[in-house]
C-alpha atoms as a PDB file:
ATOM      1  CA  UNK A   1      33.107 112.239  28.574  1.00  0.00           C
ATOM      2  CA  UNK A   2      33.267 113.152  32.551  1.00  0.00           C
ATOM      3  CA  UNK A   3      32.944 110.955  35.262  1.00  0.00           C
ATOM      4  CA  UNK A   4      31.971 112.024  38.543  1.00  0.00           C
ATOM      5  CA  UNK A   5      31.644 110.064  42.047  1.00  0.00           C
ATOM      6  CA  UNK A   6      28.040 109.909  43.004  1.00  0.00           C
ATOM      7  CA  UNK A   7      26.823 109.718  47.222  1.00  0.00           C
ATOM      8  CA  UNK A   8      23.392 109.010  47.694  1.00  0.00           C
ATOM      9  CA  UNK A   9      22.310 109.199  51.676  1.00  0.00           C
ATOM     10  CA  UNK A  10      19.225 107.904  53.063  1.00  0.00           C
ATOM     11  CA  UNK A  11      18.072 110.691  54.818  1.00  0.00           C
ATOM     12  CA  UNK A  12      14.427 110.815  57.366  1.00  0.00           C
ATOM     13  CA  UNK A  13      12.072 110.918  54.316  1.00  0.00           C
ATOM     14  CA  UNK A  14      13.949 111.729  51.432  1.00  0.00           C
ATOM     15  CA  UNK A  15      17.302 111.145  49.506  1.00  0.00           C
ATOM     16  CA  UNK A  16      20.201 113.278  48.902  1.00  0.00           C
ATOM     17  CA  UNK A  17      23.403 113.079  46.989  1.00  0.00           C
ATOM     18  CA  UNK A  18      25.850 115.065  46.398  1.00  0.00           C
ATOM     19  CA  UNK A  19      29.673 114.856  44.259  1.00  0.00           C
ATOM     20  CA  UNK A  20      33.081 115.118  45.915  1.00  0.00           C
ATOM     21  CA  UNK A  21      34.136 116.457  43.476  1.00  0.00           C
ATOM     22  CA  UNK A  22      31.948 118.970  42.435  1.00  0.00           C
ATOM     23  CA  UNK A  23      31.634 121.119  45.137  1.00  0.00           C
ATOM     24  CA  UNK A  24      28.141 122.832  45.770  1.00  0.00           C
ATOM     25  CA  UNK A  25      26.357 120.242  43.632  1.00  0.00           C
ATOM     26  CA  UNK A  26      23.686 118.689  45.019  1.00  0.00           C
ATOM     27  CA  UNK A  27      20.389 117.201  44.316  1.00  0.00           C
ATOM     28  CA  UNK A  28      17.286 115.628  46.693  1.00  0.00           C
ATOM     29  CA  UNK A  29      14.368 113.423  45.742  1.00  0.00           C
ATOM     30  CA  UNK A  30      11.608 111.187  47.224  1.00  0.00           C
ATOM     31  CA  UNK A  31      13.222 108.247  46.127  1.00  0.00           C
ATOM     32  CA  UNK A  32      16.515 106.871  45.398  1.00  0.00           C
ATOM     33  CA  UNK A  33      15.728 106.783  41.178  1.00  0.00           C
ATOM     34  CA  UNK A  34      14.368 110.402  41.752  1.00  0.00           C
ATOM     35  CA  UNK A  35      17.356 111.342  43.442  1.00  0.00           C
ATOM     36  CA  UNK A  36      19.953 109.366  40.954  1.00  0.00           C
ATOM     37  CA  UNK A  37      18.281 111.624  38.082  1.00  0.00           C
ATOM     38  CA  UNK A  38      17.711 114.610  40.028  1.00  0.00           C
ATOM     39  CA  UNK A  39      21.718 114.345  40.643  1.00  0.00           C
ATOM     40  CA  UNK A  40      22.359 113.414  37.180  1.00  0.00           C
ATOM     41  CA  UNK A  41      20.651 116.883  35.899  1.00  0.00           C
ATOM     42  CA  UNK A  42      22.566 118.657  38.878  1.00  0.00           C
ATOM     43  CA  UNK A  43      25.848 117.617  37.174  1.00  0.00           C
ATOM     44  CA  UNK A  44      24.966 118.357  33.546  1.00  0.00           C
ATOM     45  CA  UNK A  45      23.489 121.669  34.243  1.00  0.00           C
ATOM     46  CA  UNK A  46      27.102 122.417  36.872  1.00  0.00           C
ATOM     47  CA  UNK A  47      29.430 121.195  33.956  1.00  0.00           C
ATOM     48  CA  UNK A  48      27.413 123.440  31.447  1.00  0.00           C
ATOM     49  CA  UNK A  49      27.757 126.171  33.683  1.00  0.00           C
ATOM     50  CA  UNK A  50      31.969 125.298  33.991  1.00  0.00           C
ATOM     51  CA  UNK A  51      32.092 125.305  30.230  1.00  0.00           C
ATOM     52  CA  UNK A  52      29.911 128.565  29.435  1.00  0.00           C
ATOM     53  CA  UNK A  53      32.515 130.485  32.283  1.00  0.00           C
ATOM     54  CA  UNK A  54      35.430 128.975  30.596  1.00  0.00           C
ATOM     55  CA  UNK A  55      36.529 127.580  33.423  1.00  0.00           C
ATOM     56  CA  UNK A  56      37.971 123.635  33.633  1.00  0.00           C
ATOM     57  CA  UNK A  57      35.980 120.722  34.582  1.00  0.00           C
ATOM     58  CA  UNK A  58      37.177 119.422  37.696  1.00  0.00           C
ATOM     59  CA  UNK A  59      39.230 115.521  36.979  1.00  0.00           C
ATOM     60  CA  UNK A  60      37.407 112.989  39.075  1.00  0.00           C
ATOM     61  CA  UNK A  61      39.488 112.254  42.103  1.00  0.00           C
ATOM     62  CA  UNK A  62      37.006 110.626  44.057  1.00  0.00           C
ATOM     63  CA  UNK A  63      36.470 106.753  44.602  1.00  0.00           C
ATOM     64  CA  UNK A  64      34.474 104.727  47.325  1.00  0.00           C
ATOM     65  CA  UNK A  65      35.304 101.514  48.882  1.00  0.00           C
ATOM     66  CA  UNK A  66      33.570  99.273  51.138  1.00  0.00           C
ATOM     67  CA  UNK A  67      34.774  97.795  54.482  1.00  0.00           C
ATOM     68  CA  UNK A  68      34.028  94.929  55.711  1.00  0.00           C
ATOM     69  CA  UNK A  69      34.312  94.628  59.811  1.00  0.00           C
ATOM     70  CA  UNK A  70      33.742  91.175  61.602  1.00  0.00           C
ATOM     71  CA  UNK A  71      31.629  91.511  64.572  1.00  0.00           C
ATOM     72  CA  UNK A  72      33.164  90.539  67.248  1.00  0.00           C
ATOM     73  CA  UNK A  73      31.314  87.601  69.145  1.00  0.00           C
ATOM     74  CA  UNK A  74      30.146  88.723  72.565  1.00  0.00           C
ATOM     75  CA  UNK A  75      31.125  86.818  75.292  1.00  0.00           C
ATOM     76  CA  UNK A  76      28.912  86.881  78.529  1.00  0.00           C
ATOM     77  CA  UNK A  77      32.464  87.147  80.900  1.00  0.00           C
ATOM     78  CA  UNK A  78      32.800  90.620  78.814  1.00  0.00           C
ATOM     79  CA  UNK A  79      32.782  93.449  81.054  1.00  0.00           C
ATOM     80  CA  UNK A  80      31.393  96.480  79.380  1.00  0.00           C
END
């Protein structure tokens, strides 16, 4: 089994996502469930292409991580 990192975007009127580390594989869709399968069919159909060239399946690299940023109270002496 494979494991790749997964970006969905929120884009004007559509989704797109895309894999780090799958170069060139992408995938769009209406909404994010169309996009999450569109993506997932992407990936299959790139792998199956990596295996019927011979050539390796990339190894995950990829990972996400969320930061968290206080705001930073305004203060009305602030000069901008």
């Amino acid at each position: 089994m494979h494991r790749f990192l997964v970006v969905i975007e929120k884009a004007n009127n559509n989704y797109s996502a895309y894999s780090p580390d799958l170069p060139g594989c992408v995938a769009t869709g209406s909404t994010r469930e169309e996009t999450e399968k569109n993506i997932y069919e992407a990936i299959e159909m790139h792998v199956q292409g990596l295996l019927e060239d011979n050539l390796p399946i990339p190894e995950s690299e990829s990972f996400a991580e969320y930061v968290a940023i206080a705001e930073k109270p305004s203060t009305s002496s602030e000069v901008v």
